[in-house]
N, C-alpha and C. Protein backbone atom coordinates (compact mmCIF):
# COMPACT_ATOMS: atom_id res chain seq x y z
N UNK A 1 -45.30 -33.59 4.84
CA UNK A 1 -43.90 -33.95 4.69
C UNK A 1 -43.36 -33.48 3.34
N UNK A 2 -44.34 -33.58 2.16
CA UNK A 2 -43.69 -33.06 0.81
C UNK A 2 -43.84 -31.58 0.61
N UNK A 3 -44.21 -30.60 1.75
CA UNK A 3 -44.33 -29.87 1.96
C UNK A 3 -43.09 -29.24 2.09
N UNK A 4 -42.60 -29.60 3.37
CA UNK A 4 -41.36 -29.72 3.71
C UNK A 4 -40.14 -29.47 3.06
N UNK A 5 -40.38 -30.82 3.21
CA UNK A 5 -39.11 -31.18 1.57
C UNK A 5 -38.97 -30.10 0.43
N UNK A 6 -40.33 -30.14 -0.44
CA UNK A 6 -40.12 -28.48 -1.62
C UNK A 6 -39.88 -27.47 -0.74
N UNK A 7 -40.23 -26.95 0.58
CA UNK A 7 -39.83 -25.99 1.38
C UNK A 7 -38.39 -25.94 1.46
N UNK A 8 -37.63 -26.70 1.88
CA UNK A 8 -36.52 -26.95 2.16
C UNK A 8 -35.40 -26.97 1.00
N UNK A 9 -35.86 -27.46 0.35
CA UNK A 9 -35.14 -27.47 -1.24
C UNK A 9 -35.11 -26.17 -1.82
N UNK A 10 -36.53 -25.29 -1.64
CA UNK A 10 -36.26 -23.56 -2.02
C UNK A 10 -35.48 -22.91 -1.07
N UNK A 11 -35.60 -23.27 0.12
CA UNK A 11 -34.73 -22.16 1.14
C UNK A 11 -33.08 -22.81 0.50
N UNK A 12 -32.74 -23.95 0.25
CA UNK A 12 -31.38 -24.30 -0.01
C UNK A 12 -31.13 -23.57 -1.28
N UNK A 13 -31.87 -23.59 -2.65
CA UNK A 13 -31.60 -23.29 -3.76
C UNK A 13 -31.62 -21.36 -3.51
N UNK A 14 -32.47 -20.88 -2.44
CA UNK A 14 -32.47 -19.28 -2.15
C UNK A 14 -30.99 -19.24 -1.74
N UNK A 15 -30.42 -20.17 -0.93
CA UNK A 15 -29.30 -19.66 -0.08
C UNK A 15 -27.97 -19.92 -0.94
N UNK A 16 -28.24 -20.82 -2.32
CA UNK A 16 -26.89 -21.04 -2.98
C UNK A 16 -27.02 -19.83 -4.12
N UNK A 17 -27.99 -19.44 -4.44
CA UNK A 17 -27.93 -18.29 -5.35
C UNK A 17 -27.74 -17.22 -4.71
N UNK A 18 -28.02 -16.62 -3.32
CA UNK A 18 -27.30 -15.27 -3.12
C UNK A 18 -26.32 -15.41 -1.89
N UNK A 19 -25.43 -16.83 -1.72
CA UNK A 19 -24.14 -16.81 -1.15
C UNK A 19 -23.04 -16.19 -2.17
N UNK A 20 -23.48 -15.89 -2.97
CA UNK A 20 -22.02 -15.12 -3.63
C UNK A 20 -22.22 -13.60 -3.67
N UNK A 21 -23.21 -13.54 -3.10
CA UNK A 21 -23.91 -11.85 -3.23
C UNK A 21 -23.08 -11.46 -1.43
N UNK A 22 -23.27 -9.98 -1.51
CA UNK A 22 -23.00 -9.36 -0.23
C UNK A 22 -24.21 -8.25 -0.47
N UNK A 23 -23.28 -7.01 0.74
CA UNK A 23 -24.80 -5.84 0.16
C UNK A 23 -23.88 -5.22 -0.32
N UNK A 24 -23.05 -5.50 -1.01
CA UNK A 24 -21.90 -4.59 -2.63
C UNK A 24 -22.66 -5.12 -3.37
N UNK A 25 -23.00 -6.56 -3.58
CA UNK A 25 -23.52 -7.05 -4.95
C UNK A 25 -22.75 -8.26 -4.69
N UNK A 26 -22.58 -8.67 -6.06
CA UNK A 26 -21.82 -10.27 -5.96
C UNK A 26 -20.42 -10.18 -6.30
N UNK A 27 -19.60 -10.55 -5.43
CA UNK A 27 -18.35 -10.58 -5.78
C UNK A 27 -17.15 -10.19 -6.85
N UNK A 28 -16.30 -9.71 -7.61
CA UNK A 28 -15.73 -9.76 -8.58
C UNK A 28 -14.59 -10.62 -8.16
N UNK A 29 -13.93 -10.04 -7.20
CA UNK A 29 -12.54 -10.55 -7.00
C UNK A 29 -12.36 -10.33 -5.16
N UNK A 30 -11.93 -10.81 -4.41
CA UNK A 30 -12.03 -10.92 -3.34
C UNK A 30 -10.77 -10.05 -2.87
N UNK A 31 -9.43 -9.92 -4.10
CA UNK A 31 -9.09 -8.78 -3.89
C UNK A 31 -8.00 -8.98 -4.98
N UNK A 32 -7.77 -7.38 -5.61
CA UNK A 32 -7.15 -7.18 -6.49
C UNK A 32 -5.52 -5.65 -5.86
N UNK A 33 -4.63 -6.11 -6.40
CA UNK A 33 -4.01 -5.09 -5.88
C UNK A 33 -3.19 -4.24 -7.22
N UNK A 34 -3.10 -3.03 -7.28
CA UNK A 34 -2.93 -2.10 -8.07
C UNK A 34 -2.21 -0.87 -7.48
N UNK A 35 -1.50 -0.32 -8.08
CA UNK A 35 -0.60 1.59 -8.12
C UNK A 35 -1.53 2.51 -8.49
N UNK A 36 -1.55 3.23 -7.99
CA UNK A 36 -2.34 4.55 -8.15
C UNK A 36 -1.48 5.71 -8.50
N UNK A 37 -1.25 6.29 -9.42
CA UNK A 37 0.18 7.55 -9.73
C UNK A 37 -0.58 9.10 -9.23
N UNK A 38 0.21 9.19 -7.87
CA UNK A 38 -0.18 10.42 -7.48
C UNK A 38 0.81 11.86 -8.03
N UNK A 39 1.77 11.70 -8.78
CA UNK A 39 3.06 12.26 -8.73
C UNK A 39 3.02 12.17 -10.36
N UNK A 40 2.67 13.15 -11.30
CA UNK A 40 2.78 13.12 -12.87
C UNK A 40 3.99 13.68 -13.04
N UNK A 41 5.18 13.40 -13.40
CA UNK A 41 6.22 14.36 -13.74
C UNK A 41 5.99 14.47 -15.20
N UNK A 42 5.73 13.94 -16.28
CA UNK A 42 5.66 14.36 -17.50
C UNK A 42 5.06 16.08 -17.63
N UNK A 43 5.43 16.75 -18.62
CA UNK A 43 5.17 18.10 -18.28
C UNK A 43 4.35 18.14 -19.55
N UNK A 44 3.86 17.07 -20.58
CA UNK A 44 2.88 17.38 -21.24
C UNK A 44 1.22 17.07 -21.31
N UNK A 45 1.35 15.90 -20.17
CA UNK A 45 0.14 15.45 -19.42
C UNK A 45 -0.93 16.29 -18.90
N UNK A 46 -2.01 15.95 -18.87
CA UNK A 46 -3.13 16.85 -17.98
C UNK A 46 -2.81 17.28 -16.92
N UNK A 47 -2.99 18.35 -16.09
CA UNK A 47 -2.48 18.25 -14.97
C UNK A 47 -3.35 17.00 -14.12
N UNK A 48 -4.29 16.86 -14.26
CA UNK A 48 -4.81 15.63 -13.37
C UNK A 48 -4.77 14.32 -13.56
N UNK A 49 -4.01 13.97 -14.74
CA UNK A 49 -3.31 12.61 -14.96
C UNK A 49 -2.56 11.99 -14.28
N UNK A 50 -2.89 10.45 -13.28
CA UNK A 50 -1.91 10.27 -12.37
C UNK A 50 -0.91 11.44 -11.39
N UNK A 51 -2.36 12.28 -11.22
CA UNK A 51 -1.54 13.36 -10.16
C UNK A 51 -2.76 13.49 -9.02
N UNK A 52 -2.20 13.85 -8.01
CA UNK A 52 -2.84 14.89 -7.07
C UNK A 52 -2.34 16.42 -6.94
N UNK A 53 -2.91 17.54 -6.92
CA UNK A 53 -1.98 18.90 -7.00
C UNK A 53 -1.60 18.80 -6.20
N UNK A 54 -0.11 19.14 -5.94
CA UNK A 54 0.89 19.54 -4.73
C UNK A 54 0.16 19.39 -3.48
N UNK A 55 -0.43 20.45 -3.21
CA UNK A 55 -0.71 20.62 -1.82
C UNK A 55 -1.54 19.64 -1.84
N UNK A 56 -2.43 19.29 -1.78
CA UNK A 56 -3.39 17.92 -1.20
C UNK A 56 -2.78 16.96 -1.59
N UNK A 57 -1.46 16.68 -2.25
CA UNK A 57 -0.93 14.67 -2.26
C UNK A 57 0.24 15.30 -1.01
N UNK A 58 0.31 16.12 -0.81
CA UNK A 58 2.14 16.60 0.39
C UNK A 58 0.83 16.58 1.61
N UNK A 59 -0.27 17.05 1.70
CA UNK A 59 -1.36 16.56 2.97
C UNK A 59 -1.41 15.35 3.37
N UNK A 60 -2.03 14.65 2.12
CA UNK A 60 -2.13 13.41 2.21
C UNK A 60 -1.38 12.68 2.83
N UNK A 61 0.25 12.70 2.28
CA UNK A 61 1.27 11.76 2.82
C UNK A 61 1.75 12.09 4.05
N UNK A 62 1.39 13.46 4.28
CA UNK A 62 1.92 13.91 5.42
C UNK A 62 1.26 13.22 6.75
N UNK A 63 -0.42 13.42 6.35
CA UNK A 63 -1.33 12.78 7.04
C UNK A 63 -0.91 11.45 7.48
N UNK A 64 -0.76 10.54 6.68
CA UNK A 64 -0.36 9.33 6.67
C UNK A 64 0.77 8.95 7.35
N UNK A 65 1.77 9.45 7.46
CA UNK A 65 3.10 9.39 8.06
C UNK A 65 2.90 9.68 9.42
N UNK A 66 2.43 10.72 10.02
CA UNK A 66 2.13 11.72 10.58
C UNK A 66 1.31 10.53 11.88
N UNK A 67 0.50 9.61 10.95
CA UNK A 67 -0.32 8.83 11.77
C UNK A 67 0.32 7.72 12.37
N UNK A 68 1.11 7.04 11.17
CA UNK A 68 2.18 5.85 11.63
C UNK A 68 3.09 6.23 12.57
N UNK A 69 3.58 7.61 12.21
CA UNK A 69 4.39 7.41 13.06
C UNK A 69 4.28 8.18 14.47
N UNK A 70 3.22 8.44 14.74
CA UNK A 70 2.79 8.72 16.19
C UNK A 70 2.02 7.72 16.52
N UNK A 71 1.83 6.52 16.19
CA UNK A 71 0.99 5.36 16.69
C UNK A 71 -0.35 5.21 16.54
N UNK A 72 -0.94 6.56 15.73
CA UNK A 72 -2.61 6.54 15.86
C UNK A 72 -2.97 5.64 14.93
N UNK A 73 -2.25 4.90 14.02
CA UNK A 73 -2.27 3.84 12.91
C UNK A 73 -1.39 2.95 12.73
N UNK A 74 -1.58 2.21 12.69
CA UNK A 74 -0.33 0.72 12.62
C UNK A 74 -0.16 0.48 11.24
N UNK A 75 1.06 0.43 11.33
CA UNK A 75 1.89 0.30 9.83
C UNK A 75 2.11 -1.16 9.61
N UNK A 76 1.75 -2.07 8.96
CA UNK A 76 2.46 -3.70 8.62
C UNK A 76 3.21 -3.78 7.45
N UNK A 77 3.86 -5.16 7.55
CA UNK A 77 4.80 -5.65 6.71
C UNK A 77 3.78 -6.23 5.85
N UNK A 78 3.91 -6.38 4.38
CA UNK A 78 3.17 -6.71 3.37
C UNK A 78 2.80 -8.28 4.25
N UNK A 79 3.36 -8.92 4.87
CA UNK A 79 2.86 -10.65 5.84
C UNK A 79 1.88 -10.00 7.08
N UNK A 80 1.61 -9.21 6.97
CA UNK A 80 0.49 -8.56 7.98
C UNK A 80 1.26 -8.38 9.38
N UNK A 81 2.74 -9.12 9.85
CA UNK A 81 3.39 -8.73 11.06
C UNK A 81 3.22 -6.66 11.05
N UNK A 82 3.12 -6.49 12.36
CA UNK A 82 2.74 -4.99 13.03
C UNK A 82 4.30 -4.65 12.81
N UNK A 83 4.46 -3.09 12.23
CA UNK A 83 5.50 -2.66 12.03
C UNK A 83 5.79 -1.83 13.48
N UNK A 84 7.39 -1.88 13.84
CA UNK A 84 7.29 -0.87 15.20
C UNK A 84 8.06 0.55 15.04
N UNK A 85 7.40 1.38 15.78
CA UNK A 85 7.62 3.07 15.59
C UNK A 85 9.22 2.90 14.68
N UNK A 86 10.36 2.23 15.83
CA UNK A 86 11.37 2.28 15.43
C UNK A 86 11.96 1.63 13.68
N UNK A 87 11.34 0.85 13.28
CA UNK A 87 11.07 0.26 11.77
C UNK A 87 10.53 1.49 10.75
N UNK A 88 9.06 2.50 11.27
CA UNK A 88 9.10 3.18 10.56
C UNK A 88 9.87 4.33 10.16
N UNK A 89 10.46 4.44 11.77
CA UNK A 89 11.63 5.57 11.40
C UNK A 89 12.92 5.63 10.59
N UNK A 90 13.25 4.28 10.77
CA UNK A 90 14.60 3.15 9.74
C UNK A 90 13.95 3.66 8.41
N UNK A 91 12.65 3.75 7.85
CA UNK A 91 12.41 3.62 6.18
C UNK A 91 12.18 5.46 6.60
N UNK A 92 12.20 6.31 7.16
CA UNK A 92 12.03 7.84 6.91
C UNK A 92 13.34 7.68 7.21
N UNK A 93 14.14 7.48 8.09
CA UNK A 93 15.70 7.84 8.24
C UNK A 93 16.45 7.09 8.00
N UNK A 94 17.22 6.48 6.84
CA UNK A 94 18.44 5.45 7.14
C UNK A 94 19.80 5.86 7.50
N UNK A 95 20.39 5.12 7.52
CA UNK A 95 21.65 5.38 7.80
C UNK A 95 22.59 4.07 7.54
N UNK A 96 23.52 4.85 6.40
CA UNK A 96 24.31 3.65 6.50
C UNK A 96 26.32 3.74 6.10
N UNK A 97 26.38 3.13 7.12
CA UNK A 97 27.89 2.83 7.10
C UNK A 97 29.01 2.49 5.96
N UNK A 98 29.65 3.90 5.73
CA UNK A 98 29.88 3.66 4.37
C UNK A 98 31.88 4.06 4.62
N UNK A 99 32.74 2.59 3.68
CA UNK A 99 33.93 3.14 4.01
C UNK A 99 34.52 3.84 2.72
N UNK A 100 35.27 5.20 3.32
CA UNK A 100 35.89 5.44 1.76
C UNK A 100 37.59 5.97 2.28
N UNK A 101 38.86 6.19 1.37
CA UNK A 101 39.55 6.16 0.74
C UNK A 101 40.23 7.03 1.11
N UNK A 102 41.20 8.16 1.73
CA UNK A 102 41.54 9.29 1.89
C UNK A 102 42.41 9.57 0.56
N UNK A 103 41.90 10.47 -0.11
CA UNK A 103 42.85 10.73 -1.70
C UNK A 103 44.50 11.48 -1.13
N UNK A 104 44.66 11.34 -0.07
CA UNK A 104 46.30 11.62 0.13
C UNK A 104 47.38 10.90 0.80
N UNK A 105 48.09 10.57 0.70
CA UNK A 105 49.08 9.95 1.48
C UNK A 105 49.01 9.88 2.80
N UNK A 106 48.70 8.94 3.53
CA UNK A 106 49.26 6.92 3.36
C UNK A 106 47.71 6.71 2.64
N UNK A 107 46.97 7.12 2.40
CA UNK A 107 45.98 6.53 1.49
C UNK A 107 44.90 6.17 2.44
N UNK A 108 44.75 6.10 3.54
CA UNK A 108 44.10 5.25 4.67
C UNK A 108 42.74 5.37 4.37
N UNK A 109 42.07 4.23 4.46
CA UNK A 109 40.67 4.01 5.07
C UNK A 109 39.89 4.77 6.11
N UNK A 110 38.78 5.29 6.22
CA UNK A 110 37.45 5.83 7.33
C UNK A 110 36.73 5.21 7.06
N UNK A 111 36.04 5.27 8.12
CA UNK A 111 34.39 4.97 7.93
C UNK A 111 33.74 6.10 8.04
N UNK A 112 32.48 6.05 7.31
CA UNK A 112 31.61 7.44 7.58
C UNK A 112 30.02 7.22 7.66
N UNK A 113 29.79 7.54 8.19
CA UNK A 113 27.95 7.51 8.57
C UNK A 113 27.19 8.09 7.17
N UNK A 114 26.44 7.81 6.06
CA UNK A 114 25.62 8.73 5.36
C UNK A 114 23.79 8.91 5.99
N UNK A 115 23.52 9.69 6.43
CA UNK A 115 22.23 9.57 6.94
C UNK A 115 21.62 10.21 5.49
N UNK A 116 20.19 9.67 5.36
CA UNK A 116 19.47 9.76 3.79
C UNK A 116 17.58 9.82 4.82
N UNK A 117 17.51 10.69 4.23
CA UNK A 117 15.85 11.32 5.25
C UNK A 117 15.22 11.07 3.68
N UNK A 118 14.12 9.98 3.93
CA UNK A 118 13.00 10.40 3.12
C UNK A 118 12.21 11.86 2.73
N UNK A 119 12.01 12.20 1.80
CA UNK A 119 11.61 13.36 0.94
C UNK A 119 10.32 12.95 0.88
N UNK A 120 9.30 13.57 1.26
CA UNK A 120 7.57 12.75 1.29
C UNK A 120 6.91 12.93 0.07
N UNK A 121 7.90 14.11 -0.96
CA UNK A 121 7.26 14.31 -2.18
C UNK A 121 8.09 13.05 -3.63
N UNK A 122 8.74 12.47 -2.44
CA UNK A 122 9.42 11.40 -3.25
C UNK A 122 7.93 9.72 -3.35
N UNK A 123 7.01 9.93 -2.52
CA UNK A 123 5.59 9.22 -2.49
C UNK A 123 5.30 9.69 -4.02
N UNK A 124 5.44 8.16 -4.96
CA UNK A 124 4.72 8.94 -6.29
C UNK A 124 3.52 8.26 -6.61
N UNK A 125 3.12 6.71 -5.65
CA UNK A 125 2.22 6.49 -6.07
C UNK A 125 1.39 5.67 -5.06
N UNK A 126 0.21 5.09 -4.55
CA UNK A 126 -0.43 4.68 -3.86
C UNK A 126 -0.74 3.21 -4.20
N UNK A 127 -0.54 2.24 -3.04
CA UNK A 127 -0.95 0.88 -4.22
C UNK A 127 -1.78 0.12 -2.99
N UNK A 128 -2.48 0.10 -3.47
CA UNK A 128 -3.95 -0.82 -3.33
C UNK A 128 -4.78 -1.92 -2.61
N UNK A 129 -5.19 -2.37 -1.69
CA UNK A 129 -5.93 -3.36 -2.37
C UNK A 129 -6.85 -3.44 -1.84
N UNK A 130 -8.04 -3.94 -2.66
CA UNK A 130 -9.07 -3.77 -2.48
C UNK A 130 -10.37 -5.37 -3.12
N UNK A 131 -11.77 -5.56 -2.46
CA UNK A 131 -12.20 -5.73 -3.37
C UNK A 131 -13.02 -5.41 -3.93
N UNK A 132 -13.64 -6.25 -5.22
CA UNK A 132 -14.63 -5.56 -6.33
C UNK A 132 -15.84 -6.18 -6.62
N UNK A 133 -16.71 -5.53 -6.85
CA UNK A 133 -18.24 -5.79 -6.23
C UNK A 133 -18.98 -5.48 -7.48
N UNK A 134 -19.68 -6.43 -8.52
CA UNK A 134 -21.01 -6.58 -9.30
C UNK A 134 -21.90 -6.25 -8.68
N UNK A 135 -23.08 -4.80 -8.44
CA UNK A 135 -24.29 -4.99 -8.14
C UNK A 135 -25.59 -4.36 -9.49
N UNK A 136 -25.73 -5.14 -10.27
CA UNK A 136 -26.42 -5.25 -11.60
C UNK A 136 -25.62 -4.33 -12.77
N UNK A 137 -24.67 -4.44 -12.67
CA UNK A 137 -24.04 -3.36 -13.58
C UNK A 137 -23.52 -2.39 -12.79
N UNK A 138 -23.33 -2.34 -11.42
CA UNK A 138 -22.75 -1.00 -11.00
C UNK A 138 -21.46 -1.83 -10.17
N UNK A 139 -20.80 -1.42 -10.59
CA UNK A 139 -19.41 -1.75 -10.28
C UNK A 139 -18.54 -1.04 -8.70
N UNK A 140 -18.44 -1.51 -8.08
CA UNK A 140 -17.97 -1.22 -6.51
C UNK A 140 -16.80 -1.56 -6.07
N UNK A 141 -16.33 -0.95 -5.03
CA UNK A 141 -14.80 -0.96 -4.60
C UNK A 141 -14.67 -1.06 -3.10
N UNK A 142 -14.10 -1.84 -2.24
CA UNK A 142 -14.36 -1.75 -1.17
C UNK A 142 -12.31 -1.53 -0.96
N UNK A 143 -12.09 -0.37 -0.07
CA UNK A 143 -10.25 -0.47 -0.45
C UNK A 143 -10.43 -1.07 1.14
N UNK A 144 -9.60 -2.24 1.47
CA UNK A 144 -9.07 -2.52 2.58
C UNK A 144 -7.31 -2.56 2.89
N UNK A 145 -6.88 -1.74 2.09
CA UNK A 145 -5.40 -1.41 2.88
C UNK A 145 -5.08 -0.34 1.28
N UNK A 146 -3.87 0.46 1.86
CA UNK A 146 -2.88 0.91 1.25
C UNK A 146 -1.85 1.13 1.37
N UNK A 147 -0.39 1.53 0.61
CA UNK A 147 0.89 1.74 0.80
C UNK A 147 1.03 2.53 0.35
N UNK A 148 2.23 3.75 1.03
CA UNK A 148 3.14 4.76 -0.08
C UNK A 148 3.78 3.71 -0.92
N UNK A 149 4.11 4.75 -2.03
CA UNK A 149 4.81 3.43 -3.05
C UNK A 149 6.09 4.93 -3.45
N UNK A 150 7.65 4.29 -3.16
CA UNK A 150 8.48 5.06 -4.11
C UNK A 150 9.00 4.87 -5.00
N UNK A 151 9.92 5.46 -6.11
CA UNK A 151 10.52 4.51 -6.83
C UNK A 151 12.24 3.77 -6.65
N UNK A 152 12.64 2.94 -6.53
CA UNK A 152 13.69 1.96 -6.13
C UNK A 152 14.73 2.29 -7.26
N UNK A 153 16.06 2.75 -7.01
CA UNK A 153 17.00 2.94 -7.57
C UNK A 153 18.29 1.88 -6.72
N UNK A 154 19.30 1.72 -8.03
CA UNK A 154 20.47 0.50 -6.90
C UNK A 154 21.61 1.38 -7.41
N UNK A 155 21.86 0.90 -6.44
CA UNK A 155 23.30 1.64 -6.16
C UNK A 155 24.37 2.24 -7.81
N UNK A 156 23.86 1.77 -8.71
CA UNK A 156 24.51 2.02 -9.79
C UNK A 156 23.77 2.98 -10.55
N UNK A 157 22.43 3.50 -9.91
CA UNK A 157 21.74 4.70 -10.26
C UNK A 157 20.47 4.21 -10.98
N UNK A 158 20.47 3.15 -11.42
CA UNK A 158 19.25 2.09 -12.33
C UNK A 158 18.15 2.01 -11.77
N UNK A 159 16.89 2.41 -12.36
CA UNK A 159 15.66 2.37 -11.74
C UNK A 159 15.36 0.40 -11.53
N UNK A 160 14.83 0.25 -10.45
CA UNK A 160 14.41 -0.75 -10.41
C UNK A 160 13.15 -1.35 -9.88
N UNK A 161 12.58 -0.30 -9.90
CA UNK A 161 11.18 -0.73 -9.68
C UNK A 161 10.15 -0.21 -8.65
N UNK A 162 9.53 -0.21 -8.37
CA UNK A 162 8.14 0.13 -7.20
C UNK A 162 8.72 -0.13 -5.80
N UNK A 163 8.36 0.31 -4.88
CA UNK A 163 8.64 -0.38 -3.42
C UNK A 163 7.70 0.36 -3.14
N UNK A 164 6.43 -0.65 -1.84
CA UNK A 164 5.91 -0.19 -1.04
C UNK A 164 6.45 0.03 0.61
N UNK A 165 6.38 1.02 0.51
CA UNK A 165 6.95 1.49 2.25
C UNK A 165 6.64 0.33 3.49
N UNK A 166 5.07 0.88 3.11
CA UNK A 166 4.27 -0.04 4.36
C UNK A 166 3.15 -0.11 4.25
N UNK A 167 2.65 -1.10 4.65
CA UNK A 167 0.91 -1.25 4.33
C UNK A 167 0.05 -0.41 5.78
N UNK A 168 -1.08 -0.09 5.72
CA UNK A 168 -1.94 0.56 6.20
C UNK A 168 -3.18 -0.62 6.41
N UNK A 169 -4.28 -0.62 7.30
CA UNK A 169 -5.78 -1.31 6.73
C UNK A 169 -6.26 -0.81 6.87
N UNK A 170 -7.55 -0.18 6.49
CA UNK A 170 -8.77 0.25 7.38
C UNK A 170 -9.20 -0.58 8.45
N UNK A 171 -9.82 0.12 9.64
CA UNK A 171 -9.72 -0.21 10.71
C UNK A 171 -8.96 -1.35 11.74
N UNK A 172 -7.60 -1.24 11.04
CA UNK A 172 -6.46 -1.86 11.38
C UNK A 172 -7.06 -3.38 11.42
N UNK A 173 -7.70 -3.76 10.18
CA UNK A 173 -7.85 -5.55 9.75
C UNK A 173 -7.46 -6.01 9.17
N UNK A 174 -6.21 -6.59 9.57
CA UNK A 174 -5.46 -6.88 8.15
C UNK A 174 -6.49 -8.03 7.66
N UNK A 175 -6.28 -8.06 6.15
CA UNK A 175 -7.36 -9.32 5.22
C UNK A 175 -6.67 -10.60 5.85
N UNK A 176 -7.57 -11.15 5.60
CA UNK A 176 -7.09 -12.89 5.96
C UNK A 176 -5.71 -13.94 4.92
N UNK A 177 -6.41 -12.99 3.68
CA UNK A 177 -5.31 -13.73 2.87
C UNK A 177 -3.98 -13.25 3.04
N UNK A 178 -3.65 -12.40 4.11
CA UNK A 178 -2.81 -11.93 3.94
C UNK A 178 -2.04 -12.25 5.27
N UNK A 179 -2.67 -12.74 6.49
CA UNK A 179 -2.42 -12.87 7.51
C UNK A 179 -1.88 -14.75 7.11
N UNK A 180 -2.38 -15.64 6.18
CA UNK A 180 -2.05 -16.92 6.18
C UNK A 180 -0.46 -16.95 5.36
N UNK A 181 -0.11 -15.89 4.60
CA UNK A 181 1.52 -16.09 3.74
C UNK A 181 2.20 -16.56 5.41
């Protein structure tokens, strides 16, 4: 019986010391999310500083688009809801209803359609997430989703920040933490 018992007490104390382990190693962060700058416009930078060369980041995105929007990959909303063909085409094509002014006499009002087509070399950066894995000093990355990322201008011409298009997963799973928002 006291056999047992110390038996039992090592298999428990084996199983609380490598529940934080995987076969990455032991955990860092279960997930971290980050920009990746594929698009360097500075012209005094390395060329491989926050860049990909032309042709392989215009592949890349092309690839990517290319996939969403023929269905071979499902695109989500950062809440993990499934984006539909017609949603991705709204963020490559908008269109929007715009009234202006006739500069001549009687002055009258139109309306006018502006259609605005995404530019794929307007993709400047890739954002992330992933998690990160301790295995004795070797540091690991497991990426489970990504987004094009462009940059956000308002109507008064003012940069305002990052926008991700749409999220991606590998093998279309979205994470859990992401499925409970």
């Amino acid at each position: 019986m006291k056999s047992l018992l110390k038996y039992t007490t090592y298999l428990l104390l084996l199983m609380m010391f490598f529940s934080c382990k995987t076969k990455h190693g032991e955990i860092i962060t279960g997930r971290i999310t980050y920009d990746v700058g594929i698009k360097n416009t500075d012209p005094d930078a390395d060329w491989w500083s926050n860049n990909l060369p032309g042709p392989e980041r215009e592949k890349f995105t092309e690839d990517l688009f290319d996939r969403v929007r023929s269905g071979k990959q499902r695109a989500y909303k950062f809440n993990g809801d499934v984006m539909s063909v017609q949603e991705i085409t709204e963020i490559i094509i908008s269109e929007t209803k715009i009234s202006l002014q006739r500069p001549d006499p009687p002055y009258a009002f139109y309306d006018t359609i502006v259609t605005q087509e995404l530019d794929l070399r307007d993709v400047t950066r890739i954002r992330f997430i992933e998690e990160w894995y301790n295995n004795n000093g070797v540091i690991s990355k497991k990426v489970m989703g990504m987004a094009p990322v462009v940059e956000n201008y308002g109507p008064d011409g003012k940069f305002r920040g990052y926008e991700a298009l749409f999220w991606v997963f590998n093998d279309d799973e979205v994470p859990e933490f992401i499925r409970k928002q």
